[in-house]
Protein backbone atom coordinates (compact mmCIF):
# COMPACT_ATOMS: atom_id res chain seq x y z
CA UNK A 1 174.72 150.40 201.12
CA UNK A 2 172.87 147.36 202.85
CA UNK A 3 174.06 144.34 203.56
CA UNK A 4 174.21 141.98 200.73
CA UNK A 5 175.59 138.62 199.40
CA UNK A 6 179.38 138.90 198.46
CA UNK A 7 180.74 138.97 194.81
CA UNK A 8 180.41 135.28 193.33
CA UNK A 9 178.12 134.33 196.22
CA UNK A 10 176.84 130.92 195.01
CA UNK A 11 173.34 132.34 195.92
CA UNK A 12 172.70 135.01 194.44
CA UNK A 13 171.05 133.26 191.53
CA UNK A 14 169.08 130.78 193.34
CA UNK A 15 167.70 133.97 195.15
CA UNK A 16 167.20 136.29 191.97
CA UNK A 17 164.97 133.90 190.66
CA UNK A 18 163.08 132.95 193.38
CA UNK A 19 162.24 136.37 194.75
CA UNK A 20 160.79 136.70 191.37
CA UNK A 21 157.94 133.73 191.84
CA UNK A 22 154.46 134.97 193.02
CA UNK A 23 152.56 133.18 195.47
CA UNK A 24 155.46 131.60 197.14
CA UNK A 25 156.06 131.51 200.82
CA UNK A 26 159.75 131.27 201.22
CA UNK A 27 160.26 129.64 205.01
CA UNK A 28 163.92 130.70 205.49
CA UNK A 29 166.69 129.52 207.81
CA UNK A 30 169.86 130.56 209.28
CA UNK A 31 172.81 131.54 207.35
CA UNK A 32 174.43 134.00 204.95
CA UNK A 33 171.75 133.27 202.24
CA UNK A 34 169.16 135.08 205.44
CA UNK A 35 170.56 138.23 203.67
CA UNK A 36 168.38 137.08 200.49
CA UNK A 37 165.36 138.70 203.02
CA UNK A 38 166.27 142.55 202.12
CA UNK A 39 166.74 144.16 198.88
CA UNK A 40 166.67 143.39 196.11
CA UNK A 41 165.50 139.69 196.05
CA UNK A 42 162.88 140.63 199.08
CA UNK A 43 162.89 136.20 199.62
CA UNK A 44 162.17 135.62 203.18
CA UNK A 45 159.19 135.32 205.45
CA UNK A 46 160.07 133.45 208.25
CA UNK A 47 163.39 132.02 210.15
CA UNK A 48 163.79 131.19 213.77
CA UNK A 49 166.50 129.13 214.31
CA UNK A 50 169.20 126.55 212.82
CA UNK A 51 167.36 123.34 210.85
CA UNK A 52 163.61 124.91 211.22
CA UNK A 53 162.72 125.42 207.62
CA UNK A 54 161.99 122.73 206.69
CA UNK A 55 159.73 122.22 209.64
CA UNK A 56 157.88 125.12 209.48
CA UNK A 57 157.80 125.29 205.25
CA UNK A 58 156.26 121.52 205.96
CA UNK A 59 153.59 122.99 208.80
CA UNK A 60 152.98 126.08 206.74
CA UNK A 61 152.48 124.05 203.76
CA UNK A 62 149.78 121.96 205.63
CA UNK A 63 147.47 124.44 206.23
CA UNK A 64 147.63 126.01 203.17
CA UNK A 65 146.45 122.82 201.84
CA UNK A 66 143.58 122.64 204.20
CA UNK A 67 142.59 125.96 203.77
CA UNK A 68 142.40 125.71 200.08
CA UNK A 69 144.84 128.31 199.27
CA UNK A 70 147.22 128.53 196.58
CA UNK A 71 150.09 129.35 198.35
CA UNK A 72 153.63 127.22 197.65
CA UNK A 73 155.95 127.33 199.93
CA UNK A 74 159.94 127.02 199.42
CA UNK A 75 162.01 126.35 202.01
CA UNK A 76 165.73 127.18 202.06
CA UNK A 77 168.75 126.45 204.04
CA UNK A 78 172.61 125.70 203.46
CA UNK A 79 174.42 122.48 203.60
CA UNK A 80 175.34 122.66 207.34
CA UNK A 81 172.63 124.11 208.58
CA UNK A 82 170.55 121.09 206.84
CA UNK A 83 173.53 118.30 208.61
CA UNK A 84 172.51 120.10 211.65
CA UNK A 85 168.91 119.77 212.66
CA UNK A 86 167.34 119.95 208.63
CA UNK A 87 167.47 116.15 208.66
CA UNK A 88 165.00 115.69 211.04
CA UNK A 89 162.99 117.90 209.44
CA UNK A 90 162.83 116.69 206.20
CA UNK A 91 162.77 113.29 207.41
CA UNK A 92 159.16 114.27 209.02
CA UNK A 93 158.19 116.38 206.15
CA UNK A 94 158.37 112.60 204.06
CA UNK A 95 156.89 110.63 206.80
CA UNK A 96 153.51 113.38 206.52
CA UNK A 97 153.52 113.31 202.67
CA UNK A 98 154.23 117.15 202.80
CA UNK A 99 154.40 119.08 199.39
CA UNK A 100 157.02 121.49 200.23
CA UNK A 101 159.79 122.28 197.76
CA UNK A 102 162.83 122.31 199.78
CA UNK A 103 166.03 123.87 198.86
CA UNK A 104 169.58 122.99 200.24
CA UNK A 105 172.22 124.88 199.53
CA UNK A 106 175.41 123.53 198.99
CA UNK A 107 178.38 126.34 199.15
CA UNK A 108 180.91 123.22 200.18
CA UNK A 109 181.64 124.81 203.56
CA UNK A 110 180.00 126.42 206.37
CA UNK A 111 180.60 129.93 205.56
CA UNK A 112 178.49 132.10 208.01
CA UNK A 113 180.38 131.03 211.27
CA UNK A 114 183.77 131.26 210.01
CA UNK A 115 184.26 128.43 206.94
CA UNK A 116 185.04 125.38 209.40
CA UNK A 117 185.01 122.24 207.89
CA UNK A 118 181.15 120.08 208.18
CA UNK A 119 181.01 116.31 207.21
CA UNK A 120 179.77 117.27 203.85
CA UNK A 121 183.45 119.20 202.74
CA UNK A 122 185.39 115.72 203.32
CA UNK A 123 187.68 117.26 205.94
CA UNK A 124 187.83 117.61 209.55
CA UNK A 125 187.99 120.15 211.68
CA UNK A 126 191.67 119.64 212.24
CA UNK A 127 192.10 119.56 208.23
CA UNK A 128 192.36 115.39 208.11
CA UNK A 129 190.38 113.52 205.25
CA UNK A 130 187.20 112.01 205.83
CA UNK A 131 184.56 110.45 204.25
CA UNK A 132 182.23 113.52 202.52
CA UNK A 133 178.77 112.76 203.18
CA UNK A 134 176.38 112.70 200.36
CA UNK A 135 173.35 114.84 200.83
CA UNK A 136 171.24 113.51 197.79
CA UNK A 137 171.90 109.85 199.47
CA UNK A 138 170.59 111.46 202.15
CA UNK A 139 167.48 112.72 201.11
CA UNK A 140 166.79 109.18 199.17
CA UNK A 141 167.15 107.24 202.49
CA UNK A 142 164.67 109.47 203.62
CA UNK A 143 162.34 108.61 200.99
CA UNK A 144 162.33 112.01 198.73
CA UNK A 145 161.94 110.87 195.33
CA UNK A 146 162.13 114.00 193.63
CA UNK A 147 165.57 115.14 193.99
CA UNK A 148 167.91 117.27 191.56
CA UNK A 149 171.26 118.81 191.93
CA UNK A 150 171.73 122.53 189.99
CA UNK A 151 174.31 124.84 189.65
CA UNK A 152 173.04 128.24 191.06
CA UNK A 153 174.81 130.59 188.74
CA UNK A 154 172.96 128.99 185.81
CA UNK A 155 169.79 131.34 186.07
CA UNK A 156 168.27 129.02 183.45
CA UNK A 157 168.66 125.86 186.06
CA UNK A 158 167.34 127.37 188.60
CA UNK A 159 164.15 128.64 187.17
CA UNK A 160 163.34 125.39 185.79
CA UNK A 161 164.32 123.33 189.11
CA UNK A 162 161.93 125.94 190.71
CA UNK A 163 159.25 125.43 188.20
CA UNK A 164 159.21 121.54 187.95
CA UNK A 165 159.09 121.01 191.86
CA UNK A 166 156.11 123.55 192.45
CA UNK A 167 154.48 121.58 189.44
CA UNK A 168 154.81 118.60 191.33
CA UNK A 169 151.71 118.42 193.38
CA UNK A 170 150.40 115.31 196.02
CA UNK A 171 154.00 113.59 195.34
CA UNK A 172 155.56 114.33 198.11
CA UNK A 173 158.09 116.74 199.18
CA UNK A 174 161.17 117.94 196.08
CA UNK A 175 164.72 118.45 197.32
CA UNK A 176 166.51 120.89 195.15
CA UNK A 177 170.06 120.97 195.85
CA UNK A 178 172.61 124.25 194.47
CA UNK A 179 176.20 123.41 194.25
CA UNK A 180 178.68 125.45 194.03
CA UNK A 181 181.96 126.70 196.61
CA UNK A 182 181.70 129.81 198.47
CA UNK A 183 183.67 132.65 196.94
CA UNK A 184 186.04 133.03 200.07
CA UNK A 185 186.41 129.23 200.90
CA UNK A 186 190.46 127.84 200.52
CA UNK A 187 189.43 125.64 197.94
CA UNK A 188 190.26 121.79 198.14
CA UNK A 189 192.29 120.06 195.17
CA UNK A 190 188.14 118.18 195.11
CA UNK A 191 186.79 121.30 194.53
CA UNK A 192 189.23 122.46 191.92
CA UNK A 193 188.51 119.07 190.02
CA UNK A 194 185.26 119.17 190.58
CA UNK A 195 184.45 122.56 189.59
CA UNK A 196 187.27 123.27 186.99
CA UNK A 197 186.85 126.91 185.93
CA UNK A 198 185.95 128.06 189.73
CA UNK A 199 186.20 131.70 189.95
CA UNK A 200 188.80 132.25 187.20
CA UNK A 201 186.61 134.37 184.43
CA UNK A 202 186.29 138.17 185.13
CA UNK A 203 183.64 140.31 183.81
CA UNK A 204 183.48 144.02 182.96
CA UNK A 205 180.88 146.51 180.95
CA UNK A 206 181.64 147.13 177.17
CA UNK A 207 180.46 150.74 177.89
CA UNK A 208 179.27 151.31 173.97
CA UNK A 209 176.85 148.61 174.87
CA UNK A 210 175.17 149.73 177.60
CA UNK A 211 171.96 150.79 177.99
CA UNK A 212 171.80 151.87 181.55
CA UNK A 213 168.93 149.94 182.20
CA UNK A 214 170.04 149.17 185.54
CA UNK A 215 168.76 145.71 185.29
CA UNK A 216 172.50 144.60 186.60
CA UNK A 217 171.94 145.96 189.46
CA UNK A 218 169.11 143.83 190.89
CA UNK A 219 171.08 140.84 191.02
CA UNK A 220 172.67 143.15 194.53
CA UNK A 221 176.14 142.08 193.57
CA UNK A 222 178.60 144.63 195.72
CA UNK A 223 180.95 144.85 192.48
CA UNK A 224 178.47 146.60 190.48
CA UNK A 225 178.07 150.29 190.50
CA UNK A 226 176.55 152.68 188.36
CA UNK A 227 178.26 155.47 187.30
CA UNK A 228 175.45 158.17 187.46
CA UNK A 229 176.96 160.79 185.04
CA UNK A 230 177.53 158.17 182.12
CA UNK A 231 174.69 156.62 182.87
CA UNK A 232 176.26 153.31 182.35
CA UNK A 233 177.03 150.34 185.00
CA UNK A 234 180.36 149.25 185.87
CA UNK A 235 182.24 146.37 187.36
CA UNK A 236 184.81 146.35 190.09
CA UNK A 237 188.25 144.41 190.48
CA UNK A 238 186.19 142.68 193.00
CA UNK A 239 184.14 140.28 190.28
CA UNK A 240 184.16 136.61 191.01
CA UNK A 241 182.41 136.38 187.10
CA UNK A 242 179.51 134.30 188.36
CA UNK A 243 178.02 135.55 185.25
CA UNK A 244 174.76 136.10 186.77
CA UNK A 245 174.73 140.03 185.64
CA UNK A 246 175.49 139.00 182.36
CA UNK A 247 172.63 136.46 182.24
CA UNK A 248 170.40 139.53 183.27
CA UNK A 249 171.45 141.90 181.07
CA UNK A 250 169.36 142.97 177.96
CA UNK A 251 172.77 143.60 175.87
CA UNK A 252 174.17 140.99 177.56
């Protein structure tokens, strides 16, 4: 199979629903979500290197404008990759009254590079407290007025975020933050207060139901399979019960 986003990845339905959105540039970045490029969500056209997203999204975005074309463009990139160099970015993106719809994603750890500890997770590298910073204080020092925080596995959420910032036009840049934990993060006694029923649901097909439309199977989660000679999908052990294949699903 290809590579693909694990089971309860936090962005699998951010990227669902925005590989679905036509005339959308999607100005990518490094990370795990740079696996949202290849099937089935097909969202990526650019990425060079850690905090350029927004940069490029915001340049992109400029001469799309001055062309005349109708071409939106999102730009994506996770919670340390934005701590990193996205600041800056964003920070210029405000100062040149860019219209860019900007997307950080918050998985509470930086997961790629082996799920050390960032100034947003409230921990150290050596494990210690510390003060968490706040992203969406962030963003407001840096003048972004438009600003929401979603929860990605709420495919309802994120098409509406989507919608409402690419409505927004000649007010400035939109933040759109997703939070939720990565699926193999050790997760803090925060995050289990915070997020209360993290990763505790499992789901599974109710075989008389199915249709074998296959629709589950878009959503590229590794747990699903599709058992050929039933024709009907099924569910590994492996489920995190993000619920996004359920949200999909005709029969739900």
């Amino acid at each position: 199979r290809p590579p693909m986003l694990c089971a309860g990845c936090p962005h699998r339905g951010f990227f669902y629903e925005l590989g679905k959105l036509k005339n959308v540039m999607v100005s990518s970045d490094i990370g795990c979500y740079t696996l949202a490029w290849g099937e089935p969500f097909n969202a990526g056209d650019s990425g060079i290197c850690m905090g350029s997203s927004l940069s490029l999204g915001h340049g992109f975005q400029q001469a799309m404008d001055k062309k005349g074309g109708d071409t939106k463009v999102v730009s994506v990139l996770g919670d340390s990759t934005f701590l990193h160099t996205g600041v800056q970015s964003l920070m210029d993106a405000v100062y040149n009254n860019s219209s860019t719809v900007n997307v950080i994603l918050d998985n509470r750890t930086t997961a790629m590079t082996g799920h050390q500890e960032n100034p947003t997770t409230g921990f150290t590298a050596q494990g210690d407290a510390a003060v968490e910073t706040d992203i969406p204080g962030i963003c407001r020092a840096l003048g972004v007025k438009n600003i929401v925080t979603i929860d990605p596995n709420d495919l309802s959420a994120v098409r509406g975020a989507l919608k409402e910032a690419l409505e927004r036009r000649g007010e400035g840049p939109s933040v759109i933050i997703t939070r939720w934990p990565c699926a193999l993060k050790k997760f803090s006694q925060a995050d289990k207060a915070e997020f209360p029923n993290l990763f505790k649901e499992r789901y599974h097909v109710v075989k008389d139901d199915c249709i074998g439309c296959k629709m589950c199977l878009k959503v590229g989660c590794p747990s699903i399979t599709f058992n050929s000679v039933e024709k009907k999908a099924e569910i590994g052990l492996d489920c995190k019960g993000c619920s996004v294949c359920s949200q999909v699903c005709p029969k739900k």
